[in-house]
C-alpha atoms as a PDB file:
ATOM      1  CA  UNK A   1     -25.776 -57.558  39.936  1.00  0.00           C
ATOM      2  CA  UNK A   2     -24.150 -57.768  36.731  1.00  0.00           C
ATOM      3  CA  UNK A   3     -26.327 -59.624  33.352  1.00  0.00           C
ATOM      4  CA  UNK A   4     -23.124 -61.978  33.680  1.00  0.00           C
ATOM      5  CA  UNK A   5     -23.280 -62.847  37.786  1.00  0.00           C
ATOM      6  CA  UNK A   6     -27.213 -63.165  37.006  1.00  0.00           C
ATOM      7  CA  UNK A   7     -26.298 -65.576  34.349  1.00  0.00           C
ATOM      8  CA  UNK A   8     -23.710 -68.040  36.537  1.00  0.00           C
ATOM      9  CA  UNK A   9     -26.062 -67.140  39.430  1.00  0.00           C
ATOM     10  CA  UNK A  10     -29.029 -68.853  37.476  1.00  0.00           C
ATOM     11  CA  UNK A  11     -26.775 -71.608  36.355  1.00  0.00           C
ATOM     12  CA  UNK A  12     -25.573 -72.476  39.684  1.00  0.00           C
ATOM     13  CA  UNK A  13     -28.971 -72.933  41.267  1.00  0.00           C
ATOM     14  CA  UNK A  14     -30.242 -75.139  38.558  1.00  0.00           C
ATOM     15  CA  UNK A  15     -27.323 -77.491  38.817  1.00  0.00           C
ATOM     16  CA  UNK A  16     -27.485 -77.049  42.857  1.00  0.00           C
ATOM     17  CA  UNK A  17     -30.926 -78.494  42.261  1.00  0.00           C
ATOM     18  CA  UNK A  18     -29.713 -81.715  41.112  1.00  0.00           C
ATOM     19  CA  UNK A  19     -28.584 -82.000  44.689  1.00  0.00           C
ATOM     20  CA  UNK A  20     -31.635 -82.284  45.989  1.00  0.00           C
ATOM     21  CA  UNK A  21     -33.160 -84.639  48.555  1.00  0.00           C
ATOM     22  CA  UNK A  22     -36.938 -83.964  48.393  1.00  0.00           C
ATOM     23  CA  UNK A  23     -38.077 -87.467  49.314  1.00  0.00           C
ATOM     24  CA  UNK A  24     -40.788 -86.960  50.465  1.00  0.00           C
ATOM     25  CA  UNK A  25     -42.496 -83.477  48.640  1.00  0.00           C
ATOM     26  CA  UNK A  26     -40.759 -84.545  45.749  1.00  0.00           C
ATOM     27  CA  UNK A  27     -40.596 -80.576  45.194  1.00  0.00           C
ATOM     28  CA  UNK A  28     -36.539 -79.777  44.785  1.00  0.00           C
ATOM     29  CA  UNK A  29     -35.091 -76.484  45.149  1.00  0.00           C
ATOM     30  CA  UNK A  30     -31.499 -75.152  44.011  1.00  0.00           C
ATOM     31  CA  UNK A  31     -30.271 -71.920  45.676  1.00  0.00           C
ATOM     32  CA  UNK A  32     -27.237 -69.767  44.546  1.00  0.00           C
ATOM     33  CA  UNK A  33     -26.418 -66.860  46.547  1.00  0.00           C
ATOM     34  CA  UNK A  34     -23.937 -64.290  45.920  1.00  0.00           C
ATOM     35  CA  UNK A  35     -21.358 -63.057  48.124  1.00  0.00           C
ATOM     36  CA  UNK A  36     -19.487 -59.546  48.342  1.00  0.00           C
ATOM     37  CA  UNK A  37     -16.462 -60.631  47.107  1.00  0.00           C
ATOM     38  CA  UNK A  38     -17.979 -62.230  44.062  1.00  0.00           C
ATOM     39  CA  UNK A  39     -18.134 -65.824  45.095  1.00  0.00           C
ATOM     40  CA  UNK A  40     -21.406 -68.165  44.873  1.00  0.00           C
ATOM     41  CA  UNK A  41     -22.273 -70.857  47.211  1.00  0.00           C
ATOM     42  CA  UNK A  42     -24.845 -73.248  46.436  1.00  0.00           C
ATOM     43  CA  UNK A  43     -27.573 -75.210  48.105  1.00  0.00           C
ATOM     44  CA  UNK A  44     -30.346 -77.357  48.156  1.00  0.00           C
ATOM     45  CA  UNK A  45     -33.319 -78.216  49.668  1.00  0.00           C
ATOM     46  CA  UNK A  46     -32.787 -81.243  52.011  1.00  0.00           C
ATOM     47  CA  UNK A  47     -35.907 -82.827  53.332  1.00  0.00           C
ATOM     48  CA  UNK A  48     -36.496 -85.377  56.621  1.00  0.00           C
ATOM     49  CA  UNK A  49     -39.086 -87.736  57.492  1.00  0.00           C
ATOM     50  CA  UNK A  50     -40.028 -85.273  60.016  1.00  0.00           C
ATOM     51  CA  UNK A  51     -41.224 -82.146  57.893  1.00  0.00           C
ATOM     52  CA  UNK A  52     -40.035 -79.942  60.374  1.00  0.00           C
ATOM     53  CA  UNK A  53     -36.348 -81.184  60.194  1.00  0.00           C
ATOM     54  CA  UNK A  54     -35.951 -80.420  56.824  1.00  0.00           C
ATOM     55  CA  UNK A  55     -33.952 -77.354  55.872  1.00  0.00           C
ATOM     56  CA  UNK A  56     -34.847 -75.162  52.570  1.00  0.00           C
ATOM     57  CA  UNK A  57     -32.016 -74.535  49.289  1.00  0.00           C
ATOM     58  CA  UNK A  58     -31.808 -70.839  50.500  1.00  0.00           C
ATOM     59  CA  UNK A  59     -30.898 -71.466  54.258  1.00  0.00           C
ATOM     60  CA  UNK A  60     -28.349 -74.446  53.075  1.00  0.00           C
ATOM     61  CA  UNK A  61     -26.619 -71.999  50.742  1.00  0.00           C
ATOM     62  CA  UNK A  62     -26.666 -69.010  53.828  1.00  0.00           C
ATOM     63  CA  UNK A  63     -24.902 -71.158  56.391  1.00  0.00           C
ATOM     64  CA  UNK A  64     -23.177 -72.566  53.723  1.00  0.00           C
ATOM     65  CA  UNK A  65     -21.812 -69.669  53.139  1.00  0.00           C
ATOM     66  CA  UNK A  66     -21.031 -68.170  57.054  1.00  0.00           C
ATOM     67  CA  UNK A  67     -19.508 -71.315  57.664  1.00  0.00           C
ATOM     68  CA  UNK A  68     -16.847 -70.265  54.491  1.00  0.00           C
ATOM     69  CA  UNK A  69     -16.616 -66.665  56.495  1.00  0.00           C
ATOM     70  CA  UNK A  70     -19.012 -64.971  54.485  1.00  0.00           C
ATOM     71  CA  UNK A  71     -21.314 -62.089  55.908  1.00  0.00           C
ATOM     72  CA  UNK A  72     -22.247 -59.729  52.731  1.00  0.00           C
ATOM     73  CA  UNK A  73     -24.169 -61.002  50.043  1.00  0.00           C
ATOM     74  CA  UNK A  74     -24.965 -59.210  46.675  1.00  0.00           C
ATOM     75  CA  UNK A  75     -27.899 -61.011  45.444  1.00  0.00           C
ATOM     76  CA  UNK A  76     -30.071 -64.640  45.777  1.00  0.00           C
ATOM     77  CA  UNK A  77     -31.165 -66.829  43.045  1.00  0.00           C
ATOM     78  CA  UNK A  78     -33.916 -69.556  43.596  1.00  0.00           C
ATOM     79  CA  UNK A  79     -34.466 -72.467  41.196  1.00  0.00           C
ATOM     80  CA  UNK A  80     -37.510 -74.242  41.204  1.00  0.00           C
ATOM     81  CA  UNK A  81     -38.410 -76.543  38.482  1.00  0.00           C
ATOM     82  CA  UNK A  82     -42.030 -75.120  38.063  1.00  0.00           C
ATOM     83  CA  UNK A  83     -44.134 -73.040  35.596  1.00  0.00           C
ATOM     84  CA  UNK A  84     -44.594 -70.280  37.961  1.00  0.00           C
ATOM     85  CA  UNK A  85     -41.232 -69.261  40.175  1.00  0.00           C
ATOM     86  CA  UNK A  86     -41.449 -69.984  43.918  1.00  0.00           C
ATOM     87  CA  UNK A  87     -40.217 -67.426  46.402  1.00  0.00           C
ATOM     88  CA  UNK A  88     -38.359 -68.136  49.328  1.00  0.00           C
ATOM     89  CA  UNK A  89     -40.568 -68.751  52.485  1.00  0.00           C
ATOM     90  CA  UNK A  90     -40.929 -67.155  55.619  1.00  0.00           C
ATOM     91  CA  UNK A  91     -38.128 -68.844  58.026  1.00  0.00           C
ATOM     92  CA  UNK A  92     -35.768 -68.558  54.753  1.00  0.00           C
ATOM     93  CA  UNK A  93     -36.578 -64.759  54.394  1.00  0.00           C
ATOM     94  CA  UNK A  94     -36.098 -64.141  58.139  1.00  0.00           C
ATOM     95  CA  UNK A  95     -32.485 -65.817  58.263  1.00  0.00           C
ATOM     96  CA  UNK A  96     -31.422 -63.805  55.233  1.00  0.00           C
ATOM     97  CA  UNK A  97     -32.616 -60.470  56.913  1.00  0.00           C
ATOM     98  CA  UNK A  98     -30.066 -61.096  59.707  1.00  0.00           C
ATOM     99  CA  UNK A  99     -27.253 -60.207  57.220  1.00  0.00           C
ATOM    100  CA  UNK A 100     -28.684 -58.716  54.201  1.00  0.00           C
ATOM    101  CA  UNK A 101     -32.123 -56.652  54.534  1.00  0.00           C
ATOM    102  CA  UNK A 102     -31.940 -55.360  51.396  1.00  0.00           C
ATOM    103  CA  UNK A 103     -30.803 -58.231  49.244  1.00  0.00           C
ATOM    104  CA  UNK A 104     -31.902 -58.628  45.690  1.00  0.00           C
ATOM    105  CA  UNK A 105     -33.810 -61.845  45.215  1.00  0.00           C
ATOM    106  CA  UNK A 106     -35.058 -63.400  42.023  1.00  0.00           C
ATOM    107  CA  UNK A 107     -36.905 -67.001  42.040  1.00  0.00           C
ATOM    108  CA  UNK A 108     -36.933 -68.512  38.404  1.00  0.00           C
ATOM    109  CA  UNK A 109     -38.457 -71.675  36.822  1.00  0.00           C
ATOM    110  CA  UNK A 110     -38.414 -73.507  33.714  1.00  0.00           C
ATOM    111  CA  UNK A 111     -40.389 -70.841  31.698  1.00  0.00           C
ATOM    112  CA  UNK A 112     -39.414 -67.530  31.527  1.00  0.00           C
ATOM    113  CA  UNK A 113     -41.152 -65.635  34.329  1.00  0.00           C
ATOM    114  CA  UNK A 114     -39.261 -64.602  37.185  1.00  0.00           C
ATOM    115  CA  UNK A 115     -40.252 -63.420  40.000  1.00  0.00           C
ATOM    116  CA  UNK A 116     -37.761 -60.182  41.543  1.00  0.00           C
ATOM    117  CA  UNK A 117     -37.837 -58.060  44.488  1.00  0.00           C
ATOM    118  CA  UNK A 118     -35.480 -57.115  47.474  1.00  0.00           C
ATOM    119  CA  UNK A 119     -35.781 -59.258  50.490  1.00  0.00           C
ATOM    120  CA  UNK A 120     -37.654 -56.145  52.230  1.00  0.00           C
ATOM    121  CA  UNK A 121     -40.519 -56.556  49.655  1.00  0.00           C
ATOM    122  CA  UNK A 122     -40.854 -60.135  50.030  1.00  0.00           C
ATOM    123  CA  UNK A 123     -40.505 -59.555  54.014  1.00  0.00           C
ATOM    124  CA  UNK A 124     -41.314 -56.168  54.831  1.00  0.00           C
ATOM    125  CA  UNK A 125     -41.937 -56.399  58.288  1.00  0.00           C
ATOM    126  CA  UNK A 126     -38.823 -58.648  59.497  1.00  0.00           C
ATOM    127  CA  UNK A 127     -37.844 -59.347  62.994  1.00  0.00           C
ATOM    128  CA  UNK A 128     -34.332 -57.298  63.449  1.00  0.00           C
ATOM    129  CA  UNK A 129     -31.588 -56.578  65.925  1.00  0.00           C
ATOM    130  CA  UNK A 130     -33.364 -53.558  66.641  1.00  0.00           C
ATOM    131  CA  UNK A 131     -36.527 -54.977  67.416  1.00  0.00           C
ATOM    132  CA  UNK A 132     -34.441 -56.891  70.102  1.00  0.00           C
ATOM    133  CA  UNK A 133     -33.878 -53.090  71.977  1.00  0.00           C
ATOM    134  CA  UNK A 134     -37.221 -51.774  71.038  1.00  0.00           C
END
């Protein structure tokens, strides 16, 4: 990833934030992940009176993005407006595995820590097609 696609990268998941419907956390999320031919799709976190209905930033932008025909993706920016970044969590992790193991992540906040690491160090032990023949 290019210091220019991490810069529109960045920018996209902070205004994908403002998207947000976090009710009921009140903790919103912006997600901007890039595809192989160089396009980003956005997402947010979008929360349910039943916790377990709600769907994170990161998986909105993913089927956001197969839904457009997309299968390759180049990198993954998370926007959290925090001190500290927040990674992606578990269930996010595990859907991104399914097309991009080795994806370049970085979560960022409102200070300047980040937080950067390929989607095998965040999951290392992911659930795969091959586990499926195992």
């Amino acid at each position: 990833m290019t210091v220019e696609q991490r810069y529109f990268l960045e920018q996209a998941a902070r205004q994908a934030l403002a998207n947000s419907y976090s009710p009921y956390s009140g903790f919103a999320v912006g997600a901007a992940l890039l595809t192989s031919d160089g396009s980003i799709v956005i997402g947010c976190n979008v929360e349910n009176v039943s916790y377990g209905l709600s769907i994170c930033a990161e998986r909105v932008a993913l089927v956001r993005a197969v839904a457009e025909g997309h299968r390759k993706f180049k990198a993954l920016v998370v926007f959290t407006p925090t001190q500290n970044p927040t990674p992606p969590c578990g269930a996010c992790l595990q859907m991104l595995a399914e097309f991009a193991p080795q994806l370049p992540i970085m979560a960022v906040c409102h200070t300047d820590r980040l937080l950067t690491g390929s989607l095998q160090n965040f999951l290392p032990h992911a659930f795969v097609k091959r586990n499926l023949h195992a």
